[in-house]
C-alpha atoms as a PDB file:
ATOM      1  CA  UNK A   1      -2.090 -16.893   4.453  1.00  0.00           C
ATOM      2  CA  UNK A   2      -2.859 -15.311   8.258  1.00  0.00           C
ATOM      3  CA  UNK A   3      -5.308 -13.480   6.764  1.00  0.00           C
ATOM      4  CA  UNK A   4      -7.004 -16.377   5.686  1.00  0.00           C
ATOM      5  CA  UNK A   5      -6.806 -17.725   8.966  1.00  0.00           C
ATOM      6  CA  UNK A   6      -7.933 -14.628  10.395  1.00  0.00           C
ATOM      7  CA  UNK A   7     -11.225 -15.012   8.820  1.00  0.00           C
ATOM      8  CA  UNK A   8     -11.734 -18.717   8.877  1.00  0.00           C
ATOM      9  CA  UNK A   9     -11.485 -18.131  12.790  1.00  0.00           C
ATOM     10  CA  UNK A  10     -13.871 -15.374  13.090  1.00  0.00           C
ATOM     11  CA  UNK A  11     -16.418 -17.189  11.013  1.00  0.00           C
ATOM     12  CA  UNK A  12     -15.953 -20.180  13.048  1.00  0.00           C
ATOM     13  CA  UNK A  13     -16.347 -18.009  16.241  1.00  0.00           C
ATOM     14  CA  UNK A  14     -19.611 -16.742  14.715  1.00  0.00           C
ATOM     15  CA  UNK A  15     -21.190 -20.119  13.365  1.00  0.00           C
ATOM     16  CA  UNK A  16     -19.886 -21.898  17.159  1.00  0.00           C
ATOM     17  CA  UNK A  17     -22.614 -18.706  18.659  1.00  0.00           C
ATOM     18  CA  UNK A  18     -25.298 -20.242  17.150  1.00  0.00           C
ATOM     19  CA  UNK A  19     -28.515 -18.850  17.801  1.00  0.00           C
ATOM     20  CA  UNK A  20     -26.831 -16.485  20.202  1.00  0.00           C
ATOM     21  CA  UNK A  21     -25.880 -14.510  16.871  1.00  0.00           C
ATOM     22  CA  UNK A  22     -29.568 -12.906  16.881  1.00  0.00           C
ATOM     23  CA  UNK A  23     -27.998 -10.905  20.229  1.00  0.00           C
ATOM     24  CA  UNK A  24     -25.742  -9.322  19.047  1.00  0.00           C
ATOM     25  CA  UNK A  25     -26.738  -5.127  18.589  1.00  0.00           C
ATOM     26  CA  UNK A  26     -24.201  -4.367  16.185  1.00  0.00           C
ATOM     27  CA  UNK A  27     -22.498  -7.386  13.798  1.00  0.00           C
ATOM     28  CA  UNK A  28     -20.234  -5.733  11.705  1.00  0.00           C
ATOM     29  CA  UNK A  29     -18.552  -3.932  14.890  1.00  0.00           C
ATOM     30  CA  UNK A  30     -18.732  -7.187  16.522  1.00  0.00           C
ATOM     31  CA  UNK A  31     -16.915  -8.849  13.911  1.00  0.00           C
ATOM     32  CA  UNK A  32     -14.519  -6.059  13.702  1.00  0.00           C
ATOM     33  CA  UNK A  33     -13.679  -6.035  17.238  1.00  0.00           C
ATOM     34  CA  UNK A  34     -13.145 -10.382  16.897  1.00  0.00           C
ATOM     35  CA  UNK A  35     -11.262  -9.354  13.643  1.00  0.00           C
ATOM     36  CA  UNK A  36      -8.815  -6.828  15.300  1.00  0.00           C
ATOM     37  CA  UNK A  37      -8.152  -8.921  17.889  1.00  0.00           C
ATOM     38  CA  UNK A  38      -7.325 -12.020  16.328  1.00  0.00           C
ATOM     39  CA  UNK A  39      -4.963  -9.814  14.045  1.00  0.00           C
ATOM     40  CA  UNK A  40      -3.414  -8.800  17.310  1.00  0.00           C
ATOM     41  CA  UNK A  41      -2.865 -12.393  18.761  1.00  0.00           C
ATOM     42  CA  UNK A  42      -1.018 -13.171  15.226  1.00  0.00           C
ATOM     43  CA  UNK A  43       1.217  -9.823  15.431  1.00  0.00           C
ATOM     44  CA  UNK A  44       2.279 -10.618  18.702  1.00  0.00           C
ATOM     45  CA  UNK A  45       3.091 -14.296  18.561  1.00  0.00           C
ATOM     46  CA  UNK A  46       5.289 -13.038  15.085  1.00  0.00           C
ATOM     47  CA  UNK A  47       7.157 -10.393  16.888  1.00  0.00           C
ATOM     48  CA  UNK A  48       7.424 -13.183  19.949  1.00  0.00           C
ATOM     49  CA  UNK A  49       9.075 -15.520  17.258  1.00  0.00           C
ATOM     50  CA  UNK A  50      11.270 -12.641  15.542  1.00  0.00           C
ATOM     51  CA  UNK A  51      12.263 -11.548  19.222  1.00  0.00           C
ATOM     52  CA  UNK A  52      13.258 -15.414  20.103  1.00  0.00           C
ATOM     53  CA  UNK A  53      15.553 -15.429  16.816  1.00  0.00           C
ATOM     54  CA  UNK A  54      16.926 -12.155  17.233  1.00  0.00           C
ATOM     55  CA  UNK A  55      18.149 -13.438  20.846  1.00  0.00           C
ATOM     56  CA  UNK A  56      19.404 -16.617  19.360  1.00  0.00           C
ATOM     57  CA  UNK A  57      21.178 -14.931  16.595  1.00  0.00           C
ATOM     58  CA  UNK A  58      23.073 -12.509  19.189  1.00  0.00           C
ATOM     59  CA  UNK A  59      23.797 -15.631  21.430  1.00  0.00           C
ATOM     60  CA  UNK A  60      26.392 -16.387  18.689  1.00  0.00           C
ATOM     61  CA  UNK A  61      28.756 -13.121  18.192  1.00  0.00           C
ATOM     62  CA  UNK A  62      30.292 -13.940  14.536  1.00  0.00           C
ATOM     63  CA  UNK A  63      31.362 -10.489  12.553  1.00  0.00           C
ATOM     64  CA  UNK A  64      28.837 -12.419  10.000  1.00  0.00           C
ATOM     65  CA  UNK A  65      25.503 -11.882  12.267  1.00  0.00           C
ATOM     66  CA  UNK A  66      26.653  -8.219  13.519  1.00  0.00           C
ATOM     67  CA  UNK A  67      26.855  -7.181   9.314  1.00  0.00           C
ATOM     68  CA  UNK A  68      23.683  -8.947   8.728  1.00  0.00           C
ATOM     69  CA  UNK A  69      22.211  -7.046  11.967  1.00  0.00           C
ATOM     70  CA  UNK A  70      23.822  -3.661  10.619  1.00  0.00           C
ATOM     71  CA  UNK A  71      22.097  -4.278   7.302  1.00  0.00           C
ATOM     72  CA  UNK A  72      18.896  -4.684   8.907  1.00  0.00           C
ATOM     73  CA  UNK A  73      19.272  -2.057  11.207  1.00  0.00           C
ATOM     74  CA  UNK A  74      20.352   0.097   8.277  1.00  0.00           C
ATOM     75  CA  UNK A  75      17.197  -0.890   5.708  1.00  0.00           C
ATOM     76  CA  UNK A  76      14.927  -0.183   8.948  1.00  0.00           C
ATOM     77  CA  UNK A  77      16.531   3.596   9.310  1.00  0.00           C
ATOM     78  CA  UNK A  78      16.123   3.640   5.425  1.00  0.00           C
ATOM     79  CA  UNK A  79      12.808   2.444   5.815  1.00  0.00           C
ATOM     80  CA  UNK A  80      11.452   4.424   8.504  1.00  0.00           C
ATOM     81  CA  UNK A  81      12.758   8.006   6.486  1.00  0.00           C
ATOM     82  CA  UNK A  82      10.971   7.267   3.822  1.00  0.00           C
ATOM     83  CA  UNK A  83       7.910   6.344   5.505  1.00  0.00           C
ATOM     84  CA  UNK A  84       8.239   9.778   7.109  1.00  0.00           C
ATOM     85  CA  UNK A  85       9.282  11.933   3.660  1.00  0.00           C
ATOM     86  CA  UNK A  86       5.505  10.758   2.889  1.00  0.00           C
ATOM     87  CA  UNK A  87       4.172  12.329   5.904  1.00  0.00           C
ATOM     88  CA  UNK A  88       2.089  15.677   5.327  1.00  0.00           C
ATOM     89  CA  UNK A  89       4.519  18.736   6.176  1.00  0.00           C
ATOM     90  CA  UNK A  90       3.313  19.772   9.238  1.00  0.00           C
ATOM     91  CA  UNK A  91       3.088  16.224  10.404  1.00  0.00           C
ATOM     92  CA  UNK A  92       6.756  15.246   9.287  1.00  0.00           C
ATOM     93  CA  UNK A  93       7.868  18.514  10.683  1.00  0.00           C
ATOM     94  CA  UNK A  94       5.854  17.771  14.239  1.00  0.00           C
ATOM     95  CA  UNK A  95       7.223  14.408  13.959  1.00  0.00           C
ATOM     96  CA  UNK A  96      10.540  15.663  13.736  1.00  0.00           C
ATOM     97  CA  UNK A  97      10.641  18.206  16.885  1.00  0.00           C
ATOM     98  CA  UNK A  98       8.577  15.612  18.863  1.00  0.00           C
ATOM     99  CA  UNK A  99      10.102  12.066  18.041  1.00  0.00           C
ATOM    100  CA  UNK A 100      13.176  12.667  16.965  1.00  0.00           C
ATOM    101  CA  UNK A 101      14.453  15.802  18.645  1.00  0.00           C
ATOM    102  CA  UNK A 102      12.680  15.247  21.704  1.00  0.00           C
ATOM    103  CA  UNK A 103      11.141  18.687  22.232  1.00  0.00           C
ATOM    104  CA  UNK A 104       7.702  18.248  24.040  1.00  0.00           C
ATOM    105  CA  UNK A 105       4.871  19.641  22.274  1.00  0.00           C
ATOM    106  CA  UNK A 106       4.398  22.651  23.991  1.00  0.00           C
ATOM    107  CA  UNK A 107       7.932  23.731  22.912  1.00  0.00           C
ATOM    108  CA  UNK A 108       6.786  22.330  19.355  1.00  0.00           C
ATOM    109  CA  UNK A 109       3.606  24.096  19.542  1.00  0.00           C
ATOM    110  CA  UNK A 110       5.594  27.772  20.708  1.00  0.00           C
ATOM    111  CA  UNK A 111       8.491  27.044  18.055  1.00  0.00           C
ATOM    112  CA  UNK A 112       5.508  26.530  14.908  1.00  0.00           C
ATOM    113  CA  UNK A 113       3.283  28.713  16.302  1.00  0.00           C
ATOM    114  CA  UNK A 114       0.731  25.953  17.155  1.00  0.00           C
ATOM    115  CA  UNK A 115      -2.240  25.003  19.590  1.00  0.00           C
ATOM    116  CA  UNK A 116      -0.355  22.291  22.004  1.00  0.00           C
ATOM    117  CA  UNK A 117      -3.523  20.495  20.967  1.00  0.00           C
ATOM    118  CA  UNK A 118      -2.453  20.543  17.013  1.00  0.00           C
ATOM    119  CA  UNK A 119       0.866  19.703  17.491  1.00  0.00           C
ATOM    120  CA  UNK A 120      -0.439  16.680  19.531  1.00  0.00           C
ATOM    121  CA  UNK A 121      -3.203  15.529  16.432  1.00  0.00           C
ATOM    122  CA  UNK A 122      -0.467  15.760  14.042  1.00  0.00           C
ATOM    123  CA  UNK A 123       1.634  13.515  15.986  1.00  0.00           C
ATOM    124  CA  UNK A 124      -1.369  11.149  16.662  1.00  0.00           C
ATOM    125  CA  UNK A 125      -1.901  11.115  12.988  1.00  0.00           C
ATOM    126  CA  UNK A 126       2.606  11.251  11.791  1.00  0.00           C
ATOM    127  CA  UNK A 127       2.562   7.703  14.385  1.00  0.00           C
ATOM    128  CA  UNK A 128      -0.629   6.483  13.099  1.00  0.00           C
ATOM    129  CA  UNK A 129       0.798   6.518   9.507  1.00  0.00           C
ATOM    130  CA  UNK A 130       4.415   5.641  10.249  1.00  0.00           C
ATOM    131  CA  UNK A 131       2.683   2.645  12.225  1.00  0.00           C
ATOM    132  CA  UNK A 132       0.411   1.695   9.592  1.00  0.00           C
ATOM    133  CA  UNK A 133       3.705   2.015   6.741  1.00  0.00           C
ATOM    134  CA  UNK A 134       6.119   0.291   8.643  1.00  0.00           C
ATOM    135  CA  UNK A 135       3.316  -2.785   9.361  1.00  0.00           C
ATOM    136  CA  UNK A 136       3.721  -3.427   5.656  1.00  0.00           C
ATOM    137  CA  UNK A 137       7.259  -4.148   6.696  1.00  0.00           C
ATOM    138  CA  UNK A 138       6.844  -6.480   9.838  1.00  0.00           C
ATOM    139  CA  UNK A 139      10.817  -7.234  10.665  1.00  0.00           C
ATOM    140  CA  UNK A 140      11.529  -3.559  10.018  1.00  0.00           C
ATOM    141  CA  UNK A 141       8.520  -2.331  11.932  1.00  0.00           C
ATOM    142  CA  UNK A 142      10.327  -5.376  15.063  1.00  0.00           C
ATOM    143  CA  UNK A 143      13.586  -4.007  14.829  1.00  0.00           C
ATOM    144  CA  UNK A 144      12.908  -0.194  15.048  1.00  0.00           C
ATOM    145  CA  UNK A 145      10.498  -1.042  18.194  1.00  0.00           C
ATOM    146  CA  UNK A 146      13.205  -3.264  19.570  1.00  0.00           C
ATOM    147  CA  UNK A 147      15.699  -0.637  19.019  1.00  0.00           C
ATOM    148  CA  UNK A 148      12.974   2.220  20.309  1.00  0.00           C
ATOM    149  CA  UNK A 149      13.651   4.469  17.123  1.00  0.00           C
ATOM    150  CA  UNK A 150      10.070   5.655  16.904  1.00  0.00           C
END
């Protein structure tokens, strides 16, 4: 359904320019930049609204709410290792030593035997995909960012 929206409103944006359309160097990036951001203005005002109920649901301390929040918070950890199981091996190991153990990649790089500069493109790439898996799962992807677990 937002996706819908999403292009409705950039083809609205585009018809509203008019004439001023003929300016425009390079359309498709154009309408990928108006694209992204739109996207972006619905992600936020969802994690806005998920962030608002997740402070009205802790307003109210029932043992009910905390196992619901423990559920959640367990299918997110669940979640979030299996999204990183799929990572490439050198990745999931970088991953690993970097974002879950800490270890700053020049440690990572000495440890693996790695350029500094690798171990930082497989982490670009491990976040990237764990990003890009865990979007796919919006109120998993909210909780682990609330809860800063990647």
């Amino acid at each position: 359904m937002e996706a819908e929206e999403v292009v409705q409103e950039v083809f609205l944006k585009l018809w509203q320019l008019g004439p001023e359309c003929d300016r425009i160097e390079n359309l498709n990036g154009f309408l990928r930049t108006l694209t992204r951001n739109r996207s972006l203005d619905i992600l936020r005002r969802r994690a806005v609204r998920a962030r608002a109920n997740i402070m009205l649901a802790s307003g109210s301390r029932s043992t009910h709410n905390d196992t619901e929040q423990q559920v959640l918070l367990n299918d997110a950890k669940r979640i979030l290792e299996e999204a990183i199981n799929l990572l490439p091996e050198q990745q999931k190991l970088v991953y690993r030593l970097c974002g879950q153990q800490g270890l700053k990649n020049d440690e990572v790089a000495n440890r693996l035997n790695l350029s500094p500069l690798t171990v930082r493109t497989h982490m670009k790439l491990a976040l990237r995909f764990l990003r890009a898996h865990l979007a796919k799962h919006t109120v998993v992807a909210f909780v682990l960012i609330v809860l800063k677990l990647f």
